[in-house]
N, C-alpha and C. Protein backbone atom coordinates (compact mmCIF):
# COMPACT_ATOMS: atom_id res chain seq x y z
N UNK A 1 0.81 -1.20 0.00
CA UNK A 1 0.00 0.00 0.00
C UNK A 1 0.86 1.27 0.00
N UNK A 2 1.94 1.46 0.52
CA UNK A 2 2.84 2.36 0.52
C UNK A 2 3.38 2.78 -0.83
N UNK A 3 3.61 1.87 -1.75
CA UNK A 3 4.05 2.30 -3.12
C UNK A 3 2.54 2.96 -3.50
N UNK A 4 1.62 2.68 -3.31
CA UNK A 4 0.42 3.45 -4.15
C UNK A 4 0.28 4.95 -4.16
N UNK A 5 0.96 5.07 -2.67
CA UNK A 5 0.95 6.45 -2.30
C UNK A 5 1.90 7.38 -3.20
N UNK A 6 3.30 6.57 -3.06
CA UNK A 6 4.40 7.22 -3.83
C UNK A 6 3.80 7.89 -5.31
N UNK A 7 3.74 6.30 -5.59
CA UNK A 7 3.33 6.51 -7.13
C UNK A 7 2.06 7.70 -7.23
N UNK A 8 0.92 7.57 -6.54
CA UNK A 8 0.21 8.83 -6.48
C UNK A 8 0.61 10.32 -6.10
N UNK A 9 1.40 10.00 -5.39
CA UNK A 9 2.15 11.27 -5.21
C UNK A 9 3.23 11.83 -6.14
N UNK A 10 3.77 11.08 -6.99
CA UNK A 10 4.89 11.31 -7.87
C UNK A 10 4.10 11.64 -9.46
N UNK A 11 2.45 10.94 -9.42
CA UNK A 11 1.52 11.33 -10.14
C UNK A 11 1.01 12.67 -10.26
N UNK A 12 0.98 13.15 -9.17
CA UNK A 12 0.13 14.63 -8.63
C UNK A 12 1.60 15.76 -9.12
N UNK A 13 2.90 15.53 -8.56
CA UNK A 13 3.80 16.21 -8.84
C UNK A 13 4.08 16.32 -10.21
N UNK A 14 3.82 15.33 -11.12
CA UNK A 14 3.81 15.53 -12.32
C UNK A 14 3.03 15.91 -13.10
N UNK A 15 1.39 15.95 -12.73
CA UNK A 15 0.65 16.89 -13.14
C UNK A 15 0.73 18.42 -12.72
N UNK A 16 1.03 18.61 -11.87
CA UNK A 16 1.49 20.04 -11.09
C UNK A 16 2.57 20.46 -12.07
N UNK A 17 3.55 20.24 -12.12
CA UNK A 17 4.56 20.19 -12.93
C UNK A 17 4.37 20.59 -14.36
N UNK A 18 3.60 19.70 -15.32
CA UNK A 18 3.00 20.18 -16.42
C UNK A 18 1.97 21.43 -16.24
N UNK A 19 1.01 21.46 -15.66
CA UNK A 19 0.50 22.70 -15.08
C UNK A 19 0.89 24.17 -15.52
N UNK A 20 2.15 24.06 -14.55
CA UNK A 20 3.13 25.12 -14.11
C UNK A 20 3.95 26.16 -15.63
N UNK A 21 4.23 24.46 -16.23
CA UNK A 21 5.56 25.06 -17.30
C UNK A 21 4.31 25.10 -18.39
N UNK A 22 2.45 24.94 -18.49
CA UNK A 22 2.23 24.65 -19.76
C UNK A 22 1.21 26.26 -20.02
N UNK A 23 1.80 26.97 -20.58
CA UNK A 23 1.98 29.03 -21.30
C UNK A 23 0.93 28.89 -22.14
N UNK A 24 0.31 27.97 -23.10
CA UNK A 24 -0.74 28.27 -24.15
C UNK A 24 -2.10 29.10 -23.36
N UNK A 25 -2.45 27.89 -22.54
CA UNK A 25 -3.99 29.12 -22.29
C UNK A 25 -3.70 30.75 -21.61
N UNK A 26 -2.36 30.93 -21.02
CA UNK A 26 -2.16 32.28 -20.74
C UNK A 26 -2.10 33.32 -21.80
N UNK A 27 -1.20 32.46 -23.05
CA UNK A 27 -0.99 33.11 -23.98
C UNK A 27 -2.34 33.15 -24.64
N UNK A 28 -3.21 32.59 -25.11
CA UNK A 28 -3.87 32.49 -25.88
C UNK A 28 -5.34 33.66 -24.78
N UNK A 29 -5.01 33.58 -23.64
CA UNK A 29 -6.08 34.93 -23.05
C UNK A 29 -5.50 35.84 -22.84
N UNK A 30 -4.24 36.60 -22.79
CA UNK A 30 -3.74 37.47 -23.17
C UNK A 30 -4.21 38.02 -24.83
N UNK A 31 -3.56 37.43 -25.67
CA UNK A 31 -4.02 37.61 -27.07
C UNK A 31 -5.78 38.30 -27.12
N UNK A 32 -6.66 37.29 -26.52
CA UNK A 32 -8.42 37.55 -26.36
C UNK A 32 -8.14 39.09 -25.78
N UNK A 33 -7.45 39.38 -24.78
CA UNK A 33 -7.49 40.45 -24.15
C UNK A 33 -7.28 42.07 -25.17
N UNK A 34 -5.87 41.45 -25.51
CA UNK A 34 -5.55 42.29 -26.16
C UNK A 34 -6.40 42.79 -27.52
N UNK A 35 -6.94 41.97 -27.65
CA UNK A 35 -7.81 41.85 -29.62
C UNK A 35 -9.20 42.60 -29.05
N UNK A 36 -9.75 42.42 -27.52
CA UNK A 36 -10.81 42.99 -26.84
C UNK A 36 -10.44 44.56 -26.89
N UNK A 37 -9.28 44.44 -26.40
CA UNK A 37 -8.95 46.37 -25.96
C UNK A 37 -8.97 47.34 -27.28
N UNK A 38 -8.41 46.49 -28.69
CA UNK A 38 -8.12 47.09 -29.44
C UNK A 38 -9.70 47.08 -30.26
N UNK A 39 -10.32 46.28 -30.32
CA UNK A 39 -11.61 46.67 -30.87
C UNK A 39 -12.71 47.55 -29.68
N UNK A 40 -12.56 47.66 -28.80
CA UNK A 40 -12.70 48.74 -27.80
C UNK A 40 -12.98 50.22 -28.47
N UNK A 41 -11.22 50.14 -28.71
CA UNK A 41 -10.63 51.38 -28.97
C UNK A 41 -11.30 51.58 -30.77
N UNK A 42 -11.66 50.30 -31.32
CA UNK A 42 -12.18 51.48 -32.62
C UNK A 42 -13.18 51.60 -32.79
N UNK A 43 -14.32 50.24 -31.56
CA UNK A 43 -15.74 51.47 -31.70
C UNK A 43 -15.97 52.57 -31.18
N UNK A 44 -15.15 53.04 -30.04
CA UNK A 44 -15.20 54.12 -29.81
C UNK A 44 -14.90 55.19 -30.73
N UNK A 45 -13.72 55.15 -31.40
CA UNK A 45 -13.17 55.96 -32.46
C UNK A 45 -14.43 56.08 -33.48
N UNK A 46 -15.03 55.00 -34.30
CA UNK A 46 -16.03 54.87 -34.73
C UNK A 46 -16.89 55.90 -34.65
N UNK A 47 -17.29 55.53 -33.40
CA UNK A 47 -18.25 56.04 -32.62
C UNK A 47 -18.60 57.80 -32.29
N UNK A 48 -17.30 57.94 -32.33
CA UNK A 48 -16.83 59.72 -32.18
C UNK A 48 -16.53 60.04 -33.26
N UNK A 49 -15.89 59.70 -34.40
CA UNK A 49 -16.17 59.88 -35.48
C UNK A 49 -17.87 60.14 -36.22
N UNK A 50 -18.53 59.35 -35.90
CA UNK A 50 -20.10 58.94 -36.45
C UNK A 50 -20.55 60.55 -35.85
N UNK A 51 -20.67 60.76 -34.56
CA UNK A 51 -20.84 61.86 -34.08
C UNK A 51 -20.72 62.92 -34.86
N UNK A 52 -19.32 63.04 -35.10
CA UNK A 52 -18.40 64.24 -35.17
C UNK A 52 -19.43 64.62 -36.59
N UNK A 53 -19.66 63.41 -37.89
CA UNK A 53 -19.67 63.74 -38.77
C UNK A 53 -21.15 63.86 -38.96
N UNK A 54 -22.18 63.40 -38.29
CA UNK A 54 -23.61 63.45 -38.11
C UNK A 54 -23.87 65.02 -37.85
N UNK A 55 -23.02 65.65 -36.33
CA UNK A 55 -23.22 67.61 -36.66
C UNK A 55 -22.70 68.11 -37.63
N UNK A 56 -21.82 67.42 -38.45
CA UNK A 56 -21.00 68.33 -39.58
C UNK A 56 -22.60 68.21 -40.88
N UNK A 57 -22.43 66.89 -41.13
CA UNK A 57 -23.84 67.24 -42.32
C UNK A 57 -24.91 67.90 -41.36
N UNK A 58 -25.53 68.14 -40.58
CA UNK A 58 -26.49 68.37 -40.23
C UNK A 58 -26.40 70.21 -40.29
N UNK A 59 -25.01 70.83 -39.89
CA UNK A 59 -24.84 72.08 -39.68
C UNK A 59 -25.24 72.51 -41.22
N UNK A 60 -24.45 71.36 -42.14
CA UNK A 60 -24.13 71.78 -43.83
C UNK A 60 -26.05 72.01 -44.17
N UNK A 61 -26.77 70.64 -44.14
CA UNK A 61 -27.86 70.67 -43.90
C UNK A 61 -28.66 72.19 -43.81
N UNK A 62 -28.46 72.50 -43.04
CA UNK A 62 -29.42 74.00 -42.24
C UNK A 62 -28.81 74.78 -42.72
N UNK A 63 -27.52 74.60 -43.40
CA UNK A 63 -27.16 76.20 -43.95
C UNK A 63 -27.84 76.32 -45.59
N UNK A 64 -27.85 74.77 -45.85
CA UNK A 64 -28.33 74.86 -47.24
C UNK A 64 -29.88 75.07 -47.39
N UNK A 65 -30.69 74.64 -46.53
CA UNK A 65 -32.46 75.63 -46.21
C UNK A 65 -31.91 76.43 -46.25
């Protein structure tokens, strides 16, 4: 019964182990993160743009009545 333990225990350390050293899902939600912030940043831009240019025809608009 004593080896079962080892071996379970030398089991657990080696899943821990892989765990530790295995970077894909960090990397790969970093990446999500980053691809989130940057489409963020261009509906907003978008967005203030759409604005910007909705009072510009609208001013052009009323000058031309």
């Amino acid at each position: 019964m004593a080896c079962d333990g080892i071996i379970q225990e030398a089991s657990v350390r080696r899943l821990i182990s892989r765990f530790i050293s295995a970077n894909d899902g960090a990397t790969a939600i970093e990446y999500a993160l980053i691809a989130a912030g940057i489409a963020l940043v261009i509906v907003t831009a978008v967005n203030s743009i759409g604005d910007k240019l909705n009072t510009s025809y609208t001013a052009v608009n009323n000058a031309l009545q």
